[in-house]
Structures are given as structure tokens and as C-alpha cells.
N, C-alpha and C. Protein backbone atom coordinates (compact mmCIF):
# COMPACT_ATOMS: atom_id res chain seq x y z
N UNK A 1 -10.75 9.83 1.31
CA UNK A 1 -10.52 9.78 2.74
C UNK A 1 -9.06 9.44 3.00
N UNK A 2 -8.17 10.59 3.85
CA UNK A 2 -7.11 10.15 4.26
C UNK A 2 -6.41 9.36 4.92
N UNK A 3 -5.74 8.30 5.17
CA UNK A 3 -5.71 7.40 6.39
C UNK A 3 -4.80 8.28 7.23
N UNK A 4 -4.52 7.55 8.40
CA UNK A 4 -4.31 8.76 9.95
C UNK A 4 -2.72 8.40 9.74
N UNK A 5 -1.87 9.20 10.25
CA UNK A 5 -0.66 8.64 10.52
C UNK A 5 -0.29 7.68 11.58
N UNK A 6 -1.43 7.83 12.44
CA UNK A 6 -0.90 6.44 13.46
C UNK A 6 -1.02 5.13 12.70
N UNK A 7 -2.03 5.07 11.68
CA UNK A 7 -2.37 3.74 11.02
C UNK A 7 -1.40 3.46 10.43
N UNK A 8 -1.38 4.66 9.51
CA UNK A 8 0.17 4.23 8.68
C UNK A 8 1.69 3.77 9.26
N UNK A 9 1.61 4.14 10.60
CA UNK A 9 3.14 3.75 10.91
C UNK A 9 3.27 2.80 11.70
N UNK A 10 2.01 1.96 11.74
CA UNK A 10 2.34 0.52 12.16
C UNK A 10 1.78 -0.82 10.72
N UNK A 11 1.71 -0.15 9.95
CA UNK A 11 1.09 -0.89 8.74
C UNK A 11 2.40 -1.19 7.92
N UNK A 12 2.66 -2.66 7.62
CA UNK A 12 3.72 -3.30 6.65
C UNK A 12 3.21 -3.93 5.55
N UNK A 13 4.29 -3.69 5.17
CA UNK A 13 3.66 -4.91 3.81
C UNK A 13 3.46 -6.52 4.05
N UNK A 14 2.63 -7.19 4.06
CA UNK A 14 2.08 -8.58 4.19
C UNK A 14 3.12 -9.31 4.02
N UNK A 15 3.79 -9.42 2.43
CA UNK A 15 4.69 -10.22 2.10
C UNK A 15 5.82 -10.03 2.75
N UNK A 16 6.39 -8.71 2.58
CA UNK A 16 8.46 -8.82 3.05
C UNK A 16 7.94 -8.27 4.63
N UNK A 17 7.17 -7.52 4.93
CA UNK A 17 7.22 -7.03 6.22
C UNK A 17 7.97 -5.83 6.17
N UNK A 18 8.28 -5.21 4.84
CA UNK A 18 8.46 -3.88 4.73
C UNK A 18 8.21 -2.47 5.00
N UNK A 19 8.21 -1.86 4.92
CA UNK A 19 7.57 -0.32 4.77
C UNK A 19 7.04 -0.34 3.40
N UNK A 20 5.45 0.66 3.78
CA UNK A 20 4.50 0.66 2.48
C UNK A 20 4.66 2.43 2.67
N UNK A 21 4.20 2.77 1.12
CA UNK A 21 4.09 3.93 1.38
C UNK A 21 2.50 4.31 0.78
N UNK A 22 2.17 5.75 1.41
CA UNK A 22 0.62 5.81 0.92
C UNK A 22 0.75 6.35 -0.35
N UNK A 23 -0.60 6.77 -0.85
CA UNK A 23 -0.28 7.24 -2.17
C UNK A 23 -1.46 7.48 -2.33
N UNK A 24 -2.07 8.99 -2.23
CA UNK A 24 -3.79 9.01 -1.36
C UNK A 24 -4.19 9.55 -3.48
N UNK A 25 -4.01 9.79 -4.52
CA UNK A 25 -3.69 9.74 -5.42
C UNK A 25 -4.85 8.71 -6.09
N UNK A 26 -4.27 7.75 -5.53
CA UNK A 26 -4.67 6.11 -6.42
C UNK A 26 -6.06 5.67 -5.83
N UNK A 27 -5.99 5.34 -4.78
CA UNK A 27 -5.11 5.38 -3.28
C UNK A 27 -4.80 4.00 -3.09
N UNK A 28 -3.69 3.74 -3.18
CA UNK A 28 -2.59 2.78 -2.55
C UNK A 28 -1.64 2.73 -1.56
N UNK A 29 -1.18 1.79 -1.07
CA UNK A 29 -0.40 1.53 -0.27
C UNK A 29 0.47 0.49 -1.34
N UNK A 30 2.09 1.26 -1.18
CA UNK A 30 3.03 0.74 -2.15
C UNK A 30 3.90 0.14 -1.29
N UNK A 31 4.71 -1.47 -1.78
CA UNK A 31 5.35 -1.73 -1.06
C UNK A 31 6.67 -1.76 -2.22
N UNK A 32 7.55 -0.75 -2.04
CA UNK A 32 8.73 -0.45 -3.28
C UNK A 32 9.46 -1.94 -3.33
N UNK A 33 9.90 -2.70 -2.03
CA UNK A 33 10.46 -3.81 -1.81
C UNK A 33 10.01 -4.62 -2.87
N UNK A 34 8.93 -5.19 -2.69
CA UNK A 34 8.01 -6.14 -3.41
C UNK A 34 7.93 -5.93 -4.63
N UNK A 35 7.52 -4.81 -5.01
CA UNK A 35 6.89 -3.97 -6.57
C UNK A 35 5.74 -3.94 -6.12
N UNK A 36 4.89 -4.55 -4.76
CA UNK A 36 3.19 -4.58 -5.11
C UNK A 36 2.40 -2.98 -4.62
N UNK A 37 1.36 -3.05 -5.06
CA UNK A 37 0.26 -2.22 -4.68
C UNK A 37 -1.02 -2.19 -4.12
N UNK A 38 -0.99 -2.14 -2.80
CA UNK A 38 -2.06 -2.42 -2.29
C UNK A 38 -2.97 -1.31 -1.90
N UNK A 39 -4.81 -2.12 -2.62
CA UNK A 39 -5.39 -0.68 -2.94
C UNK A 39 -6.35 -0.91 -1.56
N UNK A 40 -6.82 0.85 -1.73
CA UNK A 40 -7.34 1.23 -0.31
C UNK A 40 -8.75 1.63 -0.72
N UNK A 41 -9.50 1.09 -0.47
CA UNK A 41 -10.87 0.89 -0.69
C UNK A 41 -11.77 1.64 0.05
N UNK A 42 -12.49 2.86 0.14
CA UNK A 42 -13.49 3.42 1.50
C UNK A 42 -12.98 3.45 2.38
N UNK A 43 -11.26 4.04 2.45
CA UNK A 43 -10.53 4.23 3.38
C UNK A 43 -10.00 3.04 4.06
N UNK A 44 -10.00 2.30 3.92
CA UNK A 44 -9.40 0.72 4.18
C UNK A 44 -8.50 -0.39 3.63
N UNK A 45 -7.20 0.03 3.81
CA UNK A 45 -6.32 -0.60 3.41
C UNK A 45 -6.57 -2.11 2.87
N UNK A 46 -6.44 -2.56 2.09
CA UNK A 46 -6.93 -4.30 1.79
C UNK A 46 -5.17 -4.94 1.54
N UNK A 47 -5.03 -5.15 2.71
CA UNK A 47 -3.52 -5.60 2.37
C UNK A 47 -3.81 -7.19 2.27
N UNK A 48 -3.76 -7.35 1.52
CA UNK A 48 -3.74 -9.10 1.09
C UNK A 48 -2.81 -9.01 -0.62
N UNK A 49 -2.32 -10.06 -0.43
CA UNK A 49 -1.17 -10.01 -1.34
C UNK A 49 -2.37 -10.45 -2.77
N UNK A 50 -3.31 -11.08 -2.45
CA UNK A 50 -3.36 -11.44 -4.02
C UNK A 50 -4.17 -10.70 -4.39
N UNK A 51 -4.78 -9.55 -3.78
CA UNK A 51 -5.34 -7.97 -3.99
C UNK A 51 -4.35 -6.63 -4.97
N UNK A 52 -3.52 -7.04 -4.86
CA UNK A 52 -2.17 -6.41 -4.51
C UNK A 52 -2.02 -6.78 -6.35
N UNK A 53 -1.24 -4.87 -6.69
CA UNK A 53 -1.13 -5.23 -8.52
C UNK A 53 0.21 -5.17 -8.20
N UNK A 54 1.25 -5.46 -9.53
CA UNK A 54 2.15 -5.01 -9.47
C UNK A 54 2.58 -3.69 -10.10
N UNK A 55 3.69 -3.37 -9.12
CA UNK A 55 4.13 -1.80 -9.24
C UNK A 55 4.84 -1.71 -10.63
N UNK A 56 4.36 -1.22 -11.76
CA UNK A 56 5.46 -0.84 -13.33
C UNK A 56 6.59 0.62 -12.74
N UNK A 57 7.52 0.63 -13.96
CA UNK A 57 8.18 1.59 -13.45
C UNK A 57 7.45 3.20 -13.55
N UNK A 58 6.63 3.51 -14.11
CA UNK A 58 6.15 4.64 -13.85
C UNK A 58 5.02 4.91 -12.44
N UNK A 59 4.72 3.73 -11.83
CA UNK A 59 3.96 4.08 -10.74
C UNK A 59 5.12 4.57 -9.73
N UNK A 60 6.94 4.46 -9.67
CA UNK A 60 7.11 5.11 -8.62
C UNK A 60 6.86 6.53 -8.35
């Protein structure tokens, strides 16, 4: 399930208050700032930081 673009362009990252990016793939929501990865569950973002993996260099 895709999330909508309105969702996405008011959705930050928890911690820095960054820009996340999607990543329908995984499906994650990446925050490059941070390194974290926040996963999207039945179409539902779970942005909580201690949900959240960290990003290695091949997930960019």
C-alpha cells in the first residue's frame, strides 16, 4: 500500500525534524539526517525513534 503524497509532505522525522524519504520497496520512511529507518507497517508509518533501525551505507 502506497502512502498519499499529502501524508508524506507533512511527515518529519521525530528526532531532527527533518525530511524523511519513502521507500515503498522496504517500506520505510528514511531519515538520511539521522541514518534512521522508519518502518511502515499496513500502510502506517510507525515513526517512533526506538522503532526506527539504523540506515548502513548500502540502504541509501
Amino acid at each position: 500500500m502506497a502512502l498519499s503524497n499529502a501524508l508524506l509532505a507533512i511527515l518529519a522525522c521525530p528526532r531532527c525534524k527533518g525530511e524523511v524519504r519513502y521507500r515503498p520497496e522496504k517500506p520505510s520512511l528514511d531519515c538520511l539526517t539521522c541514518r534512521l529507518s522508519y518502518p511502515v507497517r499496513d500502510g502506517i508509518p510507525v515513526m517512533l525513534v526506538d522503532e526506527a533501525d539504523v540506515l548502513t551505507n548500502g540502504d541509501e
